[in-house]
C-alpha atoms as a PDB file:
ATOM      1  CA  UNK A   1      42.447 170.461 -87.485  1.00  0.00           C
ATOM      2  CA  UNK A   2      39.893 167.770 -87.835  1.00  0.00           C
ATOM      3  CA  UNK A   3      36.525 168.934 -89.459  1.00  0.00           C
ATOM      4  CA  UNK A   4      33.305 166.891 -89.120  1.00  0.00           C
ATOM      5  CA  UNK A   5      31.408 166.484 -92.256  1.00  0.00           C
ATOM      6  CA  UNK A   6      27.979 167.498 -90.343  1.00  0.00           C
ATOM      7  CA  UNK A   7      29.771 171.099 -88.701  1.00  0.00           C
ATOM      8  CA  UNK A   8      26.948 173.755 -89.057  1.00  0.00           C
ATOM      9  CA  UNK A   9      27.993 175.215 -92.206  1.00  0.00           C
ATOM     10  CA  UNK A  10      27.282 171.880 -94.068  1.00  0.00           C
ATOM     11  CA  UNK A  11      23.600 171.626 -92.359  1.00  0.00           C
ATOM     12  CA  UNK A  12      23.017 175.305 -93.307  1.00  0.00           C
ATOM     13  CA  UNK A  13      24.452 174.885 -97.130  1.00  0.00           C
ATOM     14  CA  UNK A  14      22.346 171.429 -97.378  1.00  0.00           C
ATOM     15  CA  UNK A  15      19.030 173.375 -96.139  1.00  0.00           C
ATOM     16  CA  UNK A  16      19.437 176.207 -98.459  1.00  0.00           C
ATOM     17  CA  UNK A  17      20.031 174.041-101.121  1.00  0.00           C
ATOM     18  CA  UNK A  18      17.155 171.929-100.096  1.00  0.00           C
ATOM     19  CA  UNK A  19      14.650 174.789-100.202  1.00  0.00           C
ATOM     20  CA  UNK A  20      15.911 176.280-103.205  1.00  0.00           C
ATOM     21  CA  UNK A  21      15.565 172.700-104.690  1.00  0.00           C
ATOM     22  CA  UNK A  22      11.741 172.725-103.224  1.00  0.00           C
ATOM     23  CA  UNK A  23      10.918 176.390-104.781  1.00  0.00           C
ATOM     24  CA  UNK A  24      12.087 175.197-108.380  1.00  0.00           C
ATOM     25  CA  UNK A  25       9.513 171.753-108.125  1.00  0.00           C
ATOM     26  CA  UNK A  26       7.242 174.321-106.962  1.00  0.00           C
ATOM     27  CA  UNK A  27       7.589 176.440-110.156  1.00  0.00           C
ATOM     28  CA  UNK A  28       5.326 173.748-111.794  1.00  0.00           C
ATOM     29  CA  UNK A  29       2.605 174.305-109.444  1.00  0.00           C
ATOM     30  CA  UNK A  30       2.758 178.346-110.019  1.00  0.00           C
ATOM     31  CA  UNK A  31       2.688 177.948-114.034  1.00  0.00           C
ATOM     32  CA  UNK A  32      -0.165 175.675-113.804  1.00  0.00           C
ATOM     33  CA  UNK A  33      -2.212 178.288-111.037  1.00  0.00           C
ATOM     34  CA  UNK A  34      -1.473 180.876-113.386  1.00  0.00           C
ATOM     35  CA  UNK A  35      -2.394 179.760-116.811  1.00  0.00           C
ATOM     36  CA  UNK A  36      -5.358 177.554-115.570  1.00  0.00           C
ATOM     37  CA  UNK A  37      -6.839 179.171-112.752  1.00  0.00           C
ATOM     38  CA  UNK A  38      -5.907 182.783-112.898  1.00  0.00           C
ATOM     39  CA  UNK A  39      -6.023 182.545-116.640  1.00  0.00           C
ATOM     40  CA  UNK A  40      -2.896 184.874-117.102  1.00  0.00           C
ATOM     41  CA  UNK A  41      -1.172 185.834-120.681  1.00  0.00           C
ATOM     42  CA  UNK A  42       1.356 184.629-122.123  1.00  0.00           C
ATOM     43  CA  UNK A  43       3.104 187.876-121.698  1.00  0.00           C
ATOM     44  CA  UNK A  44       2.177 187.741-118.019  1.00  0.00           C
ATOM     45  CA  UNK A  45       3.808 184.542-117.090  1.00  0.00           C
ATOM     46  CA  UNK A  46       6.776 185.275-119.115  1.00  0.00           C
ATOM     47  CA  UNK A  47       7.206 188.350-117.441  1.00  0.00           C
ATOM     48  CA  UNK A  48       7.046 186.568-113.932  1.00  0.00           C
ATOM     49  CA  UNK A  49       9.537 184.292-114.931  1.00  0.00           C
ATOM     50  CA  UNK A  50      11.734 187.095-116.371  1.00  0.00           C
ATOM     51  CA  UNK A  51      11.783 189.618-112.954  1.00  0.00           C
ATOM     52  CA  UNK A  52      12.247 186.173-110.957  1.00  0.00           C
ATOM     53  CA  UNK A  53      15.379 185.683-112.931  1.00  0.00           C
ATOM     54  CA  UNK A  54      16.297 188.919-112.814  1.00  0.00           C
ATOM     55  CA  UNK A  55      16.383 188.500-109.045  1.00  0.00           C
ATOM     56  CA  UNK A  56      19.204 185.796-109.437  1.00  0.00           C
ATOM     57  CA  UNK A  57      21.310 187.748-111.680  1.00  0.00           C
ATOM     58  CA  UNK A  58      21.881 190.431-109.408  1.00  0.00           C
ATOM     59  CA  UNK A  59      23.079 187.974-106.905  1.00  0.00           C
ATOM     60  CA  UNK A  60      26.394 189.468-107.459  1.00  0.00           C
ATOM     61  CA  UNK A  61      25.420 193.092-105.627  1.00  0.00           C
ATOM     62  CA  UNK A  62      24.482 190.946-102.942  1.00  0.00           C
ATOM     63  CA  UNK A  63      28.084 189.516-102.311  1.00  0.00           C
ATOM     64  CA  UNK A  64      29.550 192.600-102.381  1.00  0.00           C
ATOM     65  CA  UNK A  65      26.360 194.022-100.078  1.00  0.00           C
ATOM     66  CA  UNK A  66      27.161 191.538 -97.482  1.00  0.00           C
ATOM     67  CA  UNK A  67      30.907 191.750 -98.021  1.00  0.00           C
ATOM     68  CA  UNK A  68      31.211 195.611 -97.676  1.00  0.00           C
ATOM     69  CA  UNK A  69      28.896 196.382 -95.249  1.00  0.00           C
ATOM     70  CA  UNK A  70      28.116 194.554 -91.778  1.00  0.00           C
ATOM     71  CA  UNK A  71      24.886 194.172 -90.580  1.00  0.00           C
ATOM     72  CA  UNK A  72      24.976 194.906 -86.905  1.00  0.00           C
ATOM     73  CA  UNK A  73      28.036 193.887 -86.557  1.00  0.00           C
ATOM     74  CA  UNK A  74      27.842 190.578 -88.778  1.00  0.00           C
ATOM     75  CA  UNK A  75      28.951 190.389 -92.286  1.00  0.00           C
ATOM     76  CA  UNK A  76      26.612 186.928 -92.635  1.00  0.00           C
ATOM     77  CA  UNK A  77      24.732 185.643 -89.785  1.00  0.00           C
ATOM     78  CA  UNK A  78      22.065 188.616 -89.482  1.00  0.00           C
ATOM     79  CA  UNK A  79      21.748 188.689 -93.539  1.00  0.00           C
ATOM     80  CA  UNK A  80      21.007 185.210 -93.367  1.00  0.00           C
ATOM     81  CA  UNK A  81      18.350 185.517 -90.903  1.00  0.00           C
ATOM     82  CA  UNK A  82      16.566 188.636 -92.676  1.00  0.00           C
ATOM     83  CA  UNK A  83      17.536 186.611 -96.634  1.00  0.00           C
ATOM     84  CA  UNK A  84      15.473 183.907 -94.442  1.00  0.00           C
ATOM     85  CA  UNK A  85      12.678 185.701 -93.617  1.00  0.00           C
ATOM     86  CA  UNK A  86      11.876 187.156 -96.892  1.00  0.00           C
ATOM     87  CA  UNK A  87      10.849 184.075 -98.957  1.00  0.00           C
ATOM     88  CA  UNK A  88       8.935 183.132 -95.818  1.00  0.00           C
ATOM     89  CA  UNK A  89       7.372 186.606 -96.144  1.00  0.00           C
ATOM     90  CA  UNK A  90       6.968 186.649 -99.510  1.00  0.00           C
ATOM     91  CA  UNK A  91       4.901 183.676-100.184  1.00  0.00           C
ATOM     92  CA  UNK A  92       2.891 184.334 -96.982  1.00  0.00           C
ATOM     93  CA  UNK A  93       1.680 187.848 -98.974  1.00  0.00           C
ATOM     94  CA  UNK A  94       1.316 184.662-101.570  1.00  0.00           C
ATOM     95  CA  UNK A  95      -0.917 183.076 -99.841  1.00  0.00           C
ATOM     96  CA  UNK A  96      -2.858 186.018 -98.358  1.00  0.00           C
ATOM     97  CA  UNK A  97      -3.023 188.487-101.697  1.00  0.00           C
ATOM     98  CA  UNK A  98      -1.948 186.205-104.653  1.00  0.00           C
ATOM     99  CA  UNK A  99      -5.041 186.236-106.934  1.00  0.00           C
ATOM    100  CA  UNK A 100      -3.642 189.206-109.411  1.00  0.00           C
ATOM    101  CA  UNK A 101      -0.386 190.151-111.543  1.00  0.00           C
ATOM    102  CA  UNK A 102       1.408 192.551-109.692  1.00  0.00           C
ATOM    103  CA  UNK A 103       0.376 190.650-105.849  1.00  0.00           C
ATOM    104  CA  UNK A 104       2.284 187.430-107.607  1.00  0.00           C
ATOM    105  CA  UNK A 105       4.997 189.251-109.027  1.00  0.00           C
ATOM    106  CA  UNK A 106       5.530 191.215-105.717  1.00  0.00           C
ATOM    107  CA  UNK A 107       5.657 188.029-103.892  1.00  0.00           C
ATOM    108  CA  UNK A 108       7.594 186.596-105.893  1.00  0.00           C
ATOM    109  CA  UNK A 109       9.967 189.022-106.680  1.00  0.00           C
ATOM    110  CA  UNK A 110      10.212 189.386-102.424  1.00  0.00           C
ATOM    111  CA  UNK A 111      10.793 185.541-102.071  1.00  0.00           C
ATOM    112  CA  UNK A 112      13.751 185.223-104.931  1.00  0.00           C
ATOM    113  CA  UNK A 113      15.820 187.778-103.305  1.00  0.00           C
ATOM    114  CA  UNK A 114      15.494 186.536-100.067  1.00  0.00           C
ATOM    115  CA  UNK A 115      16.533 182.789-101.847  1.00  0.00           C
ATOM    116  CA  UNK A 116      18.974 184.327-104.013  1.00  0.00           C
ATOM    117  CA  UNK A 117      20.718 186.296-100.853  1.00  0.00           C
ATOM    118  CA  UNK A 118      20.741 183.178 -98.974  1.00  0.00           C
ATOM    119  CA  UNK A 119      22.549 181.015-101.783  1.00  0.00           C
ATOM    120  CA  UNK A 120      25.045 183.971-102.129  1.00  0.00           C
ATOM    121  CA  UNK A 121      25.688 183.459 -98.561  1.00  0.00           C
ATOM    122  CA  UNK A 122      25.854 180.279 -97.875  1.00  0.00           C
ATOM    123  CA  UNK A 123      28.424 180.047-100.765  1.00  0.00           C
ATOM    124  CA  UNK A 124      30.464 182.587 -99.145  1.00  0.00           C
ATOM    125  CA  UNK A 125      30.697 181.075 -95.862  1.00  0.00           C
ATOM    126  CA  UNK A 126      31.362 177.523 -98.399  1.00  0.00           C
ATOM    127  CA  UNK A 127      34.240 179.598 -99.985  1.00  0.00           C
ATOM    128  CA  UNK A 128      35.632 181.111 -96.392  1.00  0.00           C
ATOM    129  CA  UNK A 129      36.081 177.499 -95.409  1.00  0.00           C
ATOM    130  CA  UNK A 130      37.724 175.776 -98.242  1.00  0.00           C
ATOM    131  CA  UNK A 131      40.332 178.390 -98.055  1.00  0.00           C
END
């Protein structure tokens, strides 16, 4: 069986990697618009950083979520579109409410799961077609 290097599962892992790429340059941008204009703590920004991670390492419940139980049928395609959406979602609240604490850590919080469940997944389908 002859596999082309650009089959749809390479485009999809190279996007998701892309973005998630993009979000961490961003992370620059959100330390300085916290500290400088929203004038946040010390403890504040540390805790933003803290429940973002916290988003990542729970990225194994979201395997076993999208492993163990289908989403209409689909154990990856309709997780990917919703793990999509949420980022999308979650800096568009961003944009819209993001001049407190809890509206950026909401946001954020919303937009790291949705790029954390969207890594997980991509790496699955990565791992379902090496073997």
């Amino acid at each position: 069986m002859k596999t082309h290097i650009w089959d749809r599962n390479a485009i999809l892992a190279m996007a998701v990697y892309f973005v998630q790429g993009a979000v961490a340059v961003s992370g620059l941008a959100e330390f300085l618009l916290t500290r400088n204009a929203f004038h946040f703590t010390w403890i504040e920004i540390s805790l933003l950083a803290a429940l973002s991670v916290l988003t990542w390492s729970i990225k194994p419940l979201y395997g076993f979520l999208t492993d163990l139980l289908p989403l209409f049928g689909s154990r990856r395609k309709n997780y990917l579109i919703i793990a999509s959406l949420l980022p999308v979602l979650g800096y568009g609240y961003l944009t819209l409410f993001g001049t407190s604490f809890l509206p950026i850590a909401v946001a954020l919080i919303i937009a790291n799961i949705g790029l954390g469940f969207a890594d997980v997944i991509v790496d699955g389908l990565i791992v379902e077609r090496s073997t």
